[in-house]
Protein backbone atom coordinates (compact mmCIF):
# COMPACT_ATOMS: atom_id res chain seq x y z
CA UNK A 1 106.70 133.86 92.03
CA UNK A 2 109.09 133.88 94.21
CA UNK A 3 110.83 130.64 94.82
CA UNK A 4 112.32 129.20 98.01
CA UNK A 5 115.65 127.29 98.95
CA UNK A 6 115.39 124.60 101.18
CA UNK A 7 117.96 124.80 103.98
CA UNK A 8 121.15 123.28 104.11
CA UNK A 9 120.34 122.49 100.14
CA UNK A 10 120.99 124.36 96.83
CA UNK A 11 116.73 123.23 96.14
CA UNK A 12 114.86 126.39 95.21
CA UNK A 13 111.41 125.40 95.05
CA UNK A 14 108.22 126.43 94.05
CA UNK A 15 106.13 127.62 97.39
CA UNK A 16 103.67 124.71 97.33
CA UNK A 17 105.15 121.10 96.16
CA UNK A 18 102.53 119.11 94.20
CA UNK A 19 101.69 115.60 95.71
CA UNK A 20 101.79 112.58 93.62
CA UNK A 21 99.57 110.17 95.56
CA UNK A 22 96.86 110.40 93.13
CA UNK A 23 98.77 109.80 90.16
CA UNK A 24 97.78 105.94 89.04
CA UNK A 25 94.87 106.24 91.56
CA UNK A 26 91.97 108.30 91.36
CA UNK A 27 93.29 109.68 88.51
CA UNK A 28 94.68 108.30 85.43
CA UNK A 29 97.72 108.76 83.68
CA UNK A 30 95.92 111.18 81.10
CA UNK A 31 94.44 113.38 84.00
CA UNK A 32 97.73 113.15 85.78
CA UNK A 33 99.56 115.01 83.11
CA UNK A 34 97.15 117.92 82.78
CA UNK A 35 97.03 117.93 86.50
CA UNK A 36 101.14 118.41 85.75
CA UNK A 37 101.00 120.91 82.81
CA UNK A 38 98.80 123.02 84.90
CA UNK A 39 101.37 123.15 87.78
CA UNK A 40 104.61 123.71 85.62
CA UNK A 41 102.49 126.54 84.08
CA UNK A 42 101.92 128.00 86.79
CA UNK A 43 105.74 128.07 87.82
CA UNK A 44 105.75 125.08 89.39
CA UNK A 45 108.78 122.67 90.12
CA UNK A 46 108.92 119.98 92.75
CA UNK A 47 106.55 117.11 92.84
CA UNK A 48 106.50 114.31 95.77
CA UNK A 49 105.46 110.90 95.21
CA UNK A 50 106.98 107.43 96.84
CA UNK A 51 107.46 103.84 95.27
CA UNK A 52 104.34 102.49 97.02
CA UNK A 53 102.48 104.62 95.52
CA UNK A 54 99.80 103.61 94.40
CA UNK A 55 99.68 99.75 95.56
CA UNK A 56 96.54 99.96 97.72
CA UNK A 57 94.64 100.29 94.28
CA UNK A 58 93.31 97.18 92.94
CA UNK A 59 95.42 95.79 89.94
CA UNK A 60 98.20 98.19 90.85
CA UNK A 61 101.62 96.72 92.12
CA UNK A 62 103.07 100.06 93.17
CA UNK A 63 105.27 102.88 91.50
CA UNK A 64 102.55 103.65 89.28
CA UNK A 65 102.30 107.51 90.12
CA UNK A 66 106.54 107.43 89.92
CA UNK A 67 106.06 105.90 86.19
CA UNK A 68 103.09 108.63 85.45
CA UNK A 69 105.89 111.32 86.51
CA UNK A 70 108.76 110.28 84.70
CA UNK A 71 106.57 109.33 81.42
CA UNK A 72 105.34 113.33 81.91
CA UNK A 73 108.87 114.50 82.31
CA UNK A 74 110.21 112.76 79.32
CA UNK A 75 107.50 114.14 77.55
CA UNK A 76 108.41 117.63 78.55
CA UNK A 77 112.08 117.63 77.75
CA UNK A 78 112.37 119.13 81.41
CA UNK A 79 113.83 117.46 83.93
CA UNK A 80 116.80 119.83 84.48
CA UNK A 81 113.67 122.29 85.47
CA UNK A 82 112.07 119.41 87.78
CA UNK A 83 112.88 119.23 91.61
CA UNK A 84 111.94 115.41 92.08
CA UNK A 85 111.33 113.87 95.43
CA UNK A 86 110.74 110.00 96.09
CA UNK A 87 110.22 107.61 99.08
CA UNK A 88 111.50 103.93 100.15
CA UNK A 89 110.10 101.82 102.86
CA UNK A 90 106.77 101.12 102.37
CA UNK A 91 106.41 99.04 99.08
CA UNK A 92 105.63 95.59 100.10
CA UNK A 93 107.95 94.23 97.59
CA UNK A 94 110.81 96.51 98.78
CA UNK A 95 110.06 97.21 102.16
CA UNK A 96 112.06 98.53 105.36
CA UNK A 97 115.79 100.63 104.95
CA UNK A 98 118.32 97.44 104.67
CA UNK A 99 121.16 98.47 102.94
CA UNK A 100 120.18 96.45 99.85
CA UNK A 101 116.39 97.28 99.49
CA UNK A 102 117.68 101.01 99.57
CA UNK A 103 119.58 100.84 96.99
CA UNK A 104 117.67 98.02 94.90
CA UNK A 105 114.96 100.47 95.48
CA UNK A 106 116.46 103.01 94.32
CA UNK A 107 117.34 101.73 90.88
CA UNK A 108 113.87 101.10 90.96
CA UNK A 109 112.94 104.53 90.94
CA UNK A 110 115.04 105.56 88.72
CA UNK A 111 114.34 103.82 86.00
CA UNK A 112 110.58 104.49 86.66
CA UNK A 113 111.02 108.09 86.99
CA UNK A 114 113.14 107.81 83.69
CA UNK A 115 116.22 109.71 85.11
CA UNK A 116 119.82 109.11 86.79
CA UNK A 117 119.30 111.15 89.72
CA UNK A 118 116.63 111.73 92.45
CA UNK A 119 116.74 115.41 94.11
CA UNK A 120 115.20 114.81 97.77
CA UNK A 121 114.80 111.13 98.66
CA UNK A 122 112.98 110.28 101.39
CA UNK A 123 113.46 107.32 104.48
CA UNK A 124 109.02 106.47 104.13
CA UNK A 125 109.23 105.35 107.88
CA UNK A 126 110.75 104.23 110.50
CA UNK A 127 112.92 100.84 110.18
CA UNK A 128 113.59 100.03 113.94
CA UNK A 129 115.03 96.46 112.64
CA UNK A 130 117.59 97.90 110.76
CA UNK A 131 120.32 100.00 112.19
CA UNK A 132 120.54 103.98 111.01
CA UNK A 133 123.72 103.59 110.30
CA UNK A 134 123.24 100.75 108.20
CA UNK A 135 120.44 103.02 106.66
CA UNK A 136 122.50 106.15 106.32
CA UNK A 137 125.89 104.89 104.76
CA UNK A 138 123.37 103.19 102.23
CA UNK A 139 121.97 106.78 101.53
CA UNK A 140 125.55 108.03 101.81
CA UNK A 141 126.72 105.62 98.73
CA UNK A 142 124.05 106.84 96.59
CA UNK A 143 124.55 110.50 97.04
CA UNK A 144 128.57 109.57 96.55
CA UNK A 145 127.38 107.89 93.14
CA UNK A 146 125.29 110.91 92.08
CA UNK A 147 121.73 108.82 92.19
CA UNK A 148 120.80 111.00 95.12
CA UNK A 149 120.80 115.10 95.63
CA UNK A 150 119.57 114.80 99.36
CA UNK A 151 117.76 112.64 101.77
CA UNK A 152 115.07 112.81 104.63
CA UNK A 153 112.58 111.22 106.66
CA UNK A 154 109.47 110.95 106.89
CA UNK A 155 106.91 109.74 110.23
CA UNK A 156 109.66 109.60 112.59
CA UNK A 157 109.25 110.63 115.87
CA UNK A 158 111.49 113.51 117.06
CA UNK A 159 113.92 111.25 119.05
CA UNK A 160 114.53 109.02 116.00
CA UNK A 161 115.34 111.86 114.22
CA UNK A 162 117.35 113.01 116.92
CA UNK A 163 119.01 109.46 116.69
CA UNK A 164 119.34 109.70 113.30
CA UNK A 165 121.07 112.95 113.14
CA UNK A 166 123.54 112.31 115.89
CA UNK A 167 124.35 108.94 113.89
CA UNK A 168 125.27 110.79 110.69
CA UNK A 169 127.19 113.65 112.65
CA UNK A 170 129.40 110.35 114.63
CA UNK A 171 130.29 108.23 111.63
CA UNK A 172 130.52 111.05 109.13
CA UNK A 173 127.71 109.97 106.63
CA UNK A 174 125.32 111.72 104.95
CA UNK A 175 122.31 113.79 107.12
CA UNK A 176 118.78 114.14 106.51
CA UNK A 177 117.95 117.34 105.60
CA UNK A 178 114.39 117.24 106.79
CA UNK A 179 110.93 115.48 107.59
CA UNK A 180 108.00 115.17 105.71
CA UNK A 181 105.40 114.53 108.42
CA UNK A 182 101.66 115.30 108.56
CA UNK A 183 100.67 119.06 109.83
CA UNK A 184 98.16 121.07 109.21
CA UNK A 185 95.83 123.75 110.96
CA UNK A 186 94.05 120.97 112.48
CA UNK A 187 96.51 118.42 112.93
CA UNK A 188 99.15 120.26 115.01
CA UNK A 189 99.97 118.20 118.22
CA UNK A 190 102.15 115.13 117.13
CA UNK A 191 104.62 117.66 115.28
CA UNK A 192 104.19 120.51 117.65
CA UNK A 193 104.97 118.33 120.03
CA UNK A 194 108.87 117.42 119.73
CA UNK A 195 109.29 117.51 115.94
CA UNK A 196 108.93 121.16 115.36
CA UNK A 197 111.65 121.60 118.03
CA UNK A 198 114.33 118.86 116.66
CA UNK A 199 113.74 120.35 112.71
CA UNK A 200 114.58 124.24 114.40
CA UNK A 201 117.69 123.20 116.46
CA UNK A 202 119.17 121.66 113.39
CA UNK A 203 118.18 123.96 110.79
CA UNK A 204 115.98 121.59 109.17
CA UNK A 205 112.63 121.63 107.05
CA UNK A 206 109.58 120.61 107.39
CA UNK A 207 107.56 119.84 104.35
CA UNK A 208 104.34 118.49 105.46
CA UNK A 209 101.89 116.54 103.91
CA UNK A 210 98.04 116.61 104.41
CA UNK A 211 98.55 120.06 104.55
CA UNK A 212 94.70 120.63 103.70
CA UNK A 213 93.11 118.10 105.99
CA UNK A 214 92.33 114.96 103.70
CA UNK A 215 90.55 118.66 101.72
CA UNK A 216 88.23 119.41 104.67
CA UNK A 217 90.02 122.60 104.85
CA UNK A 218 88.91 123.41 101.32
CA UNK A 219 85.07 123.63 102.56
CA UNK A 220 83.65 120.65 100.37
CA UNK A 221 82.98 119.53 103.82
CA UNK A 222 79.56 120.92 105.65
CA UNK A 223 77.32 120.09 107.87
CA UNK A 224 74.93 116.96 106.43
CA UNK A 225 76.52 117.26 103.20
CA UNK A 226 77.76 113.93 101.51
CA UNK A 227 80.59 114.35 99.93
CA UNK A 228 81.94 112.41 97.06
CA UNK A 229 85.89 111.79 97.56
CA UNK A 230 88.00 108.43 98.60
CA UNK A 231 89.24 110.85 101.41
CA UNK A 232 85.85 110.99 103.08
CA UNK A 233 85.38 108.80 105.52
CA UNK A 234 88.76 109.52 106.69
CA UNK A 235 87.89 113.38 107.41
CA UNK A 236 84.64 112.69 109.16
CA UNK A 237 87.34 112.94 112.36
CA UNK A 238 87.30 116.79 111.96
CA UNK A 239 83.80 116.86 111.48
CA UNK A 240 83.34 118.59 114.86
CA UNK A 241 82.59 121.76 117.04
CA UNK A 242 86.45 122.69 116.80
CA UNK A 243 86.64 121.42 113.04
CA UNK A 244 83.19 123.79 112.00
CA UNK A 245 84.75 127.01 113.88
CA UNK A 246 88.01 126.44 112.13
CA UNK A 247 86.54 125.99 109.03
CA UNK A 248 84.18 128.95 109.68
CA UNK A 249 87.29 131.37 110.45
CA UNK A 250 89.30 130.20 107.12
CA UNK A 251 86.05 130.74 105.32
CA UNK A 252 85.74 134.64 106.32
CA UNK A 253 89.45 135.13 106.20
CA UNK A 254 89.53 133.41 102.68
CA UNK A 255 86.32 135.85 101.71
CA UNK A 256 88.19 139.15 103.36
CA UNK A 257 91.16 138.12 100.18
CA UNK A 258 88.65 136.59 97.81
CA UNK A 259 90.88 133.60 97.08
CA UNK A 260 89.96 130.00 97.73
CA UNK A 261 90.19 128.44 101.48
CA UNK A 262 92.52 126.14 100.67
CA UNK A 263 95.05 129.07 100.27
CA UNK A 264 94.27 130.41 103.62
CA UNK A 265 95.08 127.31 104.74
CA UNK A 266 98.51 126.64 102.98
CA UNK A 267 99.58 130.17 103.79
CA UNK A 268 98.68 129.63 107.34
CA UNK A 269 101.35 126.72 107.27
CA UNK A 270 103.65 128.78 105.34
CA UNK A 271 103.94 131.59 108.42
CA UNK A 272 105.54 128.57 110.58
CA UNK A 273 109.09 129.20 111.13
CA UNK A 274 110.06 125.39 110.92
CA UNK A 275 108.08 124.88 107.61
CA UNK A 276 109.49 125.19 104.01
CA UNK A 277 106.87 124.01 101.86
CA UNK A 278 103.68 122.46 102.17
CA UNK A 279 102.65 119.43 100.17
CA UNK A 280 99.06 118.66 98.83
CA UNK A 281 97.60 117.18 95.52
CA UNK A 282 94.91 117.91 92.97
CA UNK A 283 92.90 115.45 90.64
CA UNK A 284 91.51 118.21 88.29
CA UNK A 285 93.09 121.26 86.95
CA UNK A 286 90.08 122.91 89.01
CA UNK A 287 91.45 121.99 92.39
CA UNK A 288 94.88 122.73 91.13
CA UNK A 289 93.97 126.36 91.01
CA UNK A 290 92.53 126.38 94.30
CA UNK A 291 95.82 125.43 95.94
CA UNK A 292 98.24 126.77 94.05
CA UNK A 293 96.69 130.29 95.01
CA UNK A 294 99.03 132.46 97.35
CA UNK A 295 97.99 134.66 100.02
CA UNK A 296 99.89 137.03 102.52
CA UNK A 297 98.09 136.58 105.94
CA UNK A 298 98.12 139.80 108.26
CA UNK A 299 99.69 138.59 111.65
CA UNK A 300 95.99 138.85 113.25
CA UNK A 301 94.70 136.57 110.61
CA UNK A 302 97.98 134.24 111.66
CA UNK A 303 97.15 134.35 115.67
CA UNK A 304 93.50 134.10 114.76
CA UNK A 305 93.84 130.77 113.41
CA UNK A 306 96.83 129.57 115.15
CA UNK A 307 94.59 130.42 118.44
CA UNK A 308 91.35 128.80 117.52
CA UNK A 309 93.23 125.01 117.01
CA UNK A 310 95.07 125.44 119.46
């Protein structure tokens, strides 16, 4: 498989990173790991979870899916083979990007994760209280004390990123090397709009996240069908005309290659010139296989669906 380097890092990644959102949440620990076996197996290498996750579950206080990760790579022996990324700002124990919660919240991590260093770590959202540079000379210290490969952000709006970049350039501090914001074939404006633009001009990445639609793009979702997932209710919004002929399209397309839609749809995001590598999750080994299939899409199957969700 062949593996990609994320620009303006020495990263090379496996083509689709596995999200750890579901680690500690609808699945648990025990489900988690074969969900993890069955990725490294496959050749994978870079996982993405955040401290807060999973803290919205009842009983959970957050960095559960972090502790489910580093329990699996200690198990493993293979960390050296592990591209790790993490996220600070949204645990409400150790929230916003202060100096201090970054690194106490780092440490955190860490010793969750059961490791000294973090490879990508990630700004969760926007702090408009706290100054970027504040932020930044924070992130600057840990990469100086080898806790922290590389940063980036995540939900920022193109001119905080813009902001944000011009900040590091000024003072000399360290500079994200990309944004983890959500994109997909049907969510396309807010980062077509701006982002997409700020991540070329500065030889960024984009590694986006909901890259299957909350899975509508994986066709569980029809017409009258009820569908058993936490994620339903929140895909009902592309339960529409535009959402059906999309869906319709990435079904024949997925057919014409006989692999699963989901692929379609991550290879779709692929062909974007700003994008690196797409982010989605699994619960079973099952839907691990549907993602982790790769496709080459003619350009005509690219315009296709670029011009149908448009």
């Amino acid at each position: 498989m062949r593996m990609i380097i994320i620009p303006q890092t020495t990263l090379s990644v496996f083509p689709l990173c596995l999200g750890g959102n579901v680690f500690g949440w609808t699945i648990d620990e025990k489900q988690s790991h074969a969900v993890l076996n069955a990725y490294f197996e496959h050749g994978g290498n870079f996982v993405d979870t955040a401290d807060v996750y999973s803290e919205w579950q009842d009983g959970n206080v957050g960095g559960e899916s972090e502790t489910i990760i580093g329990d699996w790579i200690k198990s493993r022996h293979n960390r050296d083979q592990f591209i790790v990324a993490t996220k600070v700002a949204k645990l409400s124990t150790r929230p916003g990007l202060s100096a201090k919660n970054i690194l106490a919240a780092c440490d955190d991590s860490l010793k969750r994760l059961k490791t000294d260093y973090i490879d990508l770590y990630y700004s969760h959202d926007d702090d408009p209280n706290t100054p970027l540079q504040e932020s930044l000379t924070a992130f600057s210290t840990l990469i100086e004390q080898g806790k922290v490969r590389y940063i980036a952000s995540s939900n920022y709006s193109p001119e905080r990123m813009t902001e944000a970049l011009e900040v590091s350039k000024e003072h000399g501090l360290a500079s994200y090397i990309g944004v983890q914001n959500q994109y997909n074939l049907l969510d396309r404006k807010p980062y077509e709009d701006g982002m997409s633009d700020v991540v070329a001009a500065n030889n960024l990445s984009c590694l986006p996240y909901l890259a299957i639609a909350r899975g509508f793009l994986t066709g569980k979702y029809q017409p009258g069908v009820t569908v058993d997932s936490v994620r339903a209710a929140s895909a009902v919004t592309y339960q529409n005309e535009r959402g059906w002929k999309t869906l319709s399209l990435v079904t024949d397309i997925a057919k014409s290659h006989g692999v699963p839609l989901a692929a379609v749809a991550l290879a779709w995001l692929r062909s974007q010139s700003t994008v690196s590598v797409p982010i989605s999750a699994a619960r079973t080994v099952e839907q691990l296989e549907e993602i982790i299939q790769m496709v080459e899409l003619s350009s005509d199957e690219i315009a296709e669906l670029t011009d149908i969700t448009a």
